[in-house]
C-alpha atoms as a PDB file:
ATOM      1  CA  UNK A   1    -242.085 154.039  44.135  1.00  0.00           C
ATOM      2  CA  UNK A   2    -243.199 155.772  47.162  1.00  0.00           C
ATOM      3  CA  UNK A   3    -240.904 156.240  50.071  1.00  0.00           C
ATOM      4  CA  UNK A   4    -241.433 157.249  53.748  1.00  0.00           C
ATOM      5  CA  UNK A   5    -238.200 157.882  55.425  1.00  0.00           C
ATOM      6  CA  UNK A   6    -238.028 159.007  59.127  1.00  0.00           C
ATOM      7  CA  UNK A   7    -235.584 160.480  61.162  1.00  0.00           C
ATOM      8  CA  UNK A   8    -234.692 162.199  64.133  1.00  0.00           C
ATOM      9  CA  UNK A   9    -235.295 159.134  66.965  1.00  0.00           C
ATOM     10  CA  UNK A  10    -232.349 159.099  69.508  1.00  0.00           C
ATOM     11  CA  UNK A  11    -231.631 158.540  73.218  1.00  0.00           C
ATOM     12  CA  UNK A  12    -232.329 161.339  75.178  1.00  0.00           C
ATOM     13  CA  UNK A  13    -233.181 162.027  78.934  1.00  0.00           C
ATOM     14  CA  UNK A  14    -236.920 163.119  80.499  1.00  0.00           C
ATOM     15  CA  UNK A  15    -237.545 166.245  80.279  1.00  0.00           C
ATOM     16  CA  UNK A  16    -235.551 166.626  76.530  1.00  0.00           C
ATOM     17  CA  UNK A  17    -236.763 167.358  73.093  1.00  0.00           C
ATOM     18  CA  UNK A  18    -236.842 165.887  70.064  1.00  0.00           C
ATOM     19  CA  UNK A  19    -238.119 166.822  66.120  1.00  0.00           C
ATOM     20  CA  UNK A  20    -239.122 164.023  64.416  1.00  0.00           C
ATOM     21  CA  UNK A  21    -239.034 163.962  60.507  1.00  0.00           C
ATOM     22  CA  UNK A  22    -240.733 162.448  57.534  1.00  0.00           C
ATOM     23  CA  UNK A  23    -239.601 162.908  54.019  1.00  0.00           C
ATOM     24  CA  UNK A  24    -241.866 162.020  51.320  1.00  0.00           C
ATOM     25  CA  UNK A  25    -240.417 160.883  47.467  1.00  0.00           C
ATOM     26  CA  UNK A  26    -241.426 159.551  44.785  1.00  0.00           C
ATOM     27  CA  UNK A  27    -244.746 160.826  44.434  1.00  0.00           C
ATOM     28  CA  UNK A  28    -246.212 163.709  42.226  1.00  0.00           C
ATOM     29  CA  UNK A  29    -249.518 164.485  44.653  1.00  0.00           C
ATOM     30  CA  UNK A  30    -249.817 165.582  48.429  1.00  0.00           C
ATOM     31  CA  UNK A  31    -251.143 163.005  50.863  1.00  0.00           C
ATOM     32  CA  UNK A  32    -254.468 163.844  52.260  1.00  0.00           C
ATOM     33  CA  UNK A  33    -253.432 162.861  55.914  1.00  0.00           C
ATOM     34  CA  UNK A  34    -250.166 162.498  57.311  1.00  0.00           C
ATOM     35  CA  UNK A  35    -249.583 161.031  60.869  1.00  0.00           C
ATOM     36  CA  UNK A  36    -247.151 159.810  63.411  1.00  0.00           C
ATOM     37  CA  UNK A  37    -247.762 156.098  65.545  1.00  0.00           C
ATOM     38  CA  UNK A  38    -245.513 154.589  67.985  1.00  0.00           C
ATOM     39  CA  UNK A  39    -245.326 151.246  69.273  1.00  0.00           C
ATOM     40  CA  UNK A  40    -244.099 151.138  73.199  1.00  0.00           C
ATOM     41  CA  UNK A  41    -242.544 148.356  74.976  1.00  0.00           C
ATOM     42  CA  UNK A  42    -245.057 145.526  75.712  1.00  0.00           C
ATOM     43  CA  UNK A  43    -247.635 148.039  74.686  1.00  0.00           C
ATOM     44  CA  UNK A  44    -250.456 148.443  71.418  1.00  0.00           C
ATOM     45  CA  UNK A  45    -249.543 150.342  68.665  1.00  0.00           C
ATOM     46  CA  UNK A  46    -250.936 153.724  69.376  1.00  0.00           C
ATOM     47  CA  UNK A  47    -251.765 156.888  67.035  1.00  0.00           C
ATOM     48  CA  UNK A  48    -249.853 159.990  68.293  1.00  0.00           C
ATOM     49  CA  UNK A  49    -251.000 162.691  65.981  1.00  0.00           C
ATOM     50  CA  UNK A  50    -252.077 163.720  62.677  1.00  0.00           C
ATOM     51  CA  UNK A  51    -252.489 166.416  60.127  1.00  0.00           C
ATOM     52  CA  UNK A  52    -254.524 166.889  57.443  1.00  0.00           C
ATOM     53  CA  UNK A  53    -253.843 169.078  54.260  1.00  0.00           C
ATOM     54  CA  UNK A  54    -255.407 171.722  55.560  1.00  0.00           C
ATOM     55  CA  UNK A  55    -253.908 171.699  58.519  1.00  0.00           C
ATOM     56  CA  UNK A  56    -256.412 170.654  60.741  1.00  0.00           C
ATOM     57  CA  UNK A  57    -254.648 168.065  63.748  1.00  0.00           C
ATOM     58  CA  UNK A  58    -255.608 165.695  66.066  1.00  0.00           C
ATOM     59  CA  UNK A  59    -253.277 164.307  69.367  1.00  0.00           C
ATOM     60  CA  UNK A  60    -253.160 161.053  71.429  1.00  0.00           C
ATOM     61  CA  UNK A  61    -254.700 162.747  74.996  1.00  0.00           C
ATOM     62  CA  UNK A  62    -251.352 161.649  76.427  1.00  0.00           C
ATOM     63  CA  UNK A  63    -249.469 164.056  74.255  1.00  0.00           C
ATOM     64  CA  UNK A  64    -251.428 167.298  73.843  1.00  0.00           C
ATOM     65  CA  UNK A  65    -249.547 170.005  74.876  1.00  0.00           C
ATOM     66  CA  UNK A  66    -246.105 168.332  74.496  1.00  0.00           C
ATOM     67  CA  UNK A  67    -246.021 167.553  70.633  1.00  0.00           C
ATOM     68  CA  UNK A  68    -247.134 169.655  68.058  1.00  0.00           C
ATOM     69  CA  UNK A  69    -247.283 167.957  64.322  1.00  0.00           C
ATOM     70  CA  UNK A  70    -246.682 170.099  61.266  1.00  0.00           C
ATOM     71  CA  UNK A  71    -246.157 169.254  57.348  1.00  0.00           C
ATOM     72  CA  UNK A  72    -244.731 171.183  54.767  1.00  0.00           C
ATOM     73  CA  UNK A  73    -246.634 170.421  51.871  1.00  0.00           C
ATOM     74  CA  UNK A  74    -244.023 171.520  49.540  1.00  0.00           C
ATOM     75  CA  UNK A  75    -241.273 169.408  51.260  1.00  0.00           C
ATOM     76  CA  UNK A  76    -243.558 166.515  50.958  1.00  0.00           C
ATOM     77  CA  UNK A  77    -242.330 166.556  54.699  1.00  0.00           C
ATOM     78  CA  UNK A  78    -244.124 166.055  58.365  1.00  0.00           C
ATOM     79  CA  UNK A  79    -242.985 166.620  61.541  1.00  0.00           C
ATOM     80  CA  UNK A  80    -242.935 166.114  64.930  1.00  0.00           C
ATOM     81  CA  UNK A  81    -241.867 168.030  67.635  1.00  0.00           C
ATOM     82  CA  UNK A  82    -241.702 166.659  70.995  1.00  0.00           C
ATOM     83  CA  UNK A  83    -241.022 168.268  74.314  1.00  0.00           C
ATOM     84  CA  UNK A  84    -241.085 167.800  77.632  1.00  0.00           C
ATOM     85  CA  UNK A  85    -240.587 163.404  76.770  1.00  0.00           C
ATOM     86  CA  UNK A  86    -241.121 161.135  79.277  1.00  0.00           C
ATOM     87  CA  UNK A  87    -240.078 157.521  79.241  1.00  0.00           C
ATOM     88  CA  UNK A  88    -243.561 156.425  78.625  1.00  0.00           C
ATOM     89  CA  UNK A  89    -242.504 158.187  75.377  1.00  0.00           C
ATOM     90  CA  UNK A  90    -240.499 155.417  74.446  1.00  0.00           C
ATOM     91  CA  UNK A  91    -240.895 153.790  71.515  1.00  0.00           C
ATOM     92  CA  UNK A  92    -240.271 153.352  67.579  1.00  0.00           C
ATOM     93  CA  UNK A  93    -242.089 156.122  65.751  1.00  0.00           C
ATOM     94  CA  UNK A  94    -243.653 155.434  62.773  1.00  0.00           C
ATOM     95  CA  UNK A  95    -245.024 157.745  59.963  1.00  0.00           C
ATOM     96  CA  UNK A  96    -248.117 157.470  57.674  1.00  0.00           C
ATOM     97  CA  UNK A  97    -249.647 158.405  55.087  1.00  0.00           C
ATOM     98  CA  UNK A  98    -252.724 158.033  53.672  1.00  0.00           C
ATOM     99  CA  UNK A  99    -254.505 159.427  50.058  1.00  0.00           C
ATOM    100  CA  UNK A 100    -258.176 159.086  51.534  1.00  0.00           C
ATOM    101  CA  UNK A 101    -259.615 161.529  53.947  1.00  0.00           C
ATOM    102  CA  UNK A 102    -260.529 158.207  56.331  1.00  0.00           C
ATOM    103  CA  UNK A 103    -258.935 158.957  60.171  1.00  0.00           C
ATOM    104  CA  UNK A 104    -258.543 155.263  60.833  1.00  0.00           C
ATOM    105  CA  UNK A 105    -256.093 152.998  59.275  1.00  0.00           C
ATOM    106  CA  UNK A 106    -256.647 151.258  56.238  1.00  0.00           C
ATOM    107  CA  UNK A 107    -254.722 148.721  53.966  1.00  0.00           C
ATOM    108  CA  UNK A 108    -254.080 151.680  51.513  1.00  0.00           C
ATOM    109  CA  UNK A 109    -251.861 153.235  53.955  1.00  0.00           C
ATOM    110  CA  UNK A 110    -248.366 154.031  53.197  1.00  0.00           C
ATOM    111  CA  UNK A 111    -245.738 153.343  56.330  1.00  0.00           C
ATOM    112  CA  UNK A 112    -242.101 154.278  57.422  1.00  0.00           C
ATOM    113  CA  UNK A 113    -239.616 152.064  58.785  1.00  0.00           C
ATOM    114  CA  UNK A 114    -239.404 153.475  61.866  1.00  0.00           C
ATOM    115  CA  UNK A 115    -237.426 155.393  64.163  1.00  0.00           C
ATOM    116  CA  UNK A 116    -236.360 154.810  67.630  1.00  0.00           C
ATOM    117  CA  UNK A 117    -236.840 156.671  70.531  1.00  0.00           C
ATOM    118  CA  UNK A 118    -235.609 155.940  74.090  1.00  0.00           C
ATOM    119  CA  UNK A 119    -236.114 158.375  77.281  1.00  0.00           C
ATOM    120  CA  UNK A 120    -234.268 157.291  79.949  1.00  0.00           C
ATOM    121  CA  UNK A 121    -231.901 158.826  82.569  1.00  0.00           C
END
């Protein structure tokens, strides 16, 4: 059965960093697109970044220049680094995956649990 695990979420203050990992198993194939979401406080769930095979990415305007994504295909992993994190940061972090080339979310889409991330001082 596939299995998205994340990890890396914590409490940490503005300003601070954080890397952000998915791990892949139970799969024998590399997914097309992998991607990071967050749902905020009272907010919409929101696409952060993704990253296709090939490496090709795409970031939320409200995070360019503070995350970068990254995948290593032969980990089955993707990650996310975050810098500079503000509280409007805060949120759980979710990772997808998807076997299509489609940049939108579909009901083929494989999810995470979810990791938590807080910014506060």
């Amino acid at each position: 059965q596939v299995q998205l695990v994340e990890s890396g979420g914590d409490l940490v203050q503005p300003g601070g960093s954080l890397r952000l990992s998915c791990a892949a198993s139970g799969i024998i194939f590399s997914f097309n697109i992998l991607g990071w979401y967050r749902q905020a406080p009272g907010k919409e769930r929101e696409l952060v970044a993704f990253i296709a095979y090939g490496g090709n990415t795409n970031y939320a305007d409200s995070v360019k220049g503070r995350f970068t994504i990254s995948r290593d295909n032969a980990k089955n992993t993707v990650y996310l680094q975050m810098n500079s994190l503000t509280p409007e940061d805060t949120g759980v972090y979710y990772c997808n995956a998807k076997k299509t080339w489609a940049t939108t979310l579909g009901p083929g889409d494989y999810w995470g649990q979810g990791t938590q991330v807080i910014v506060s001082s």
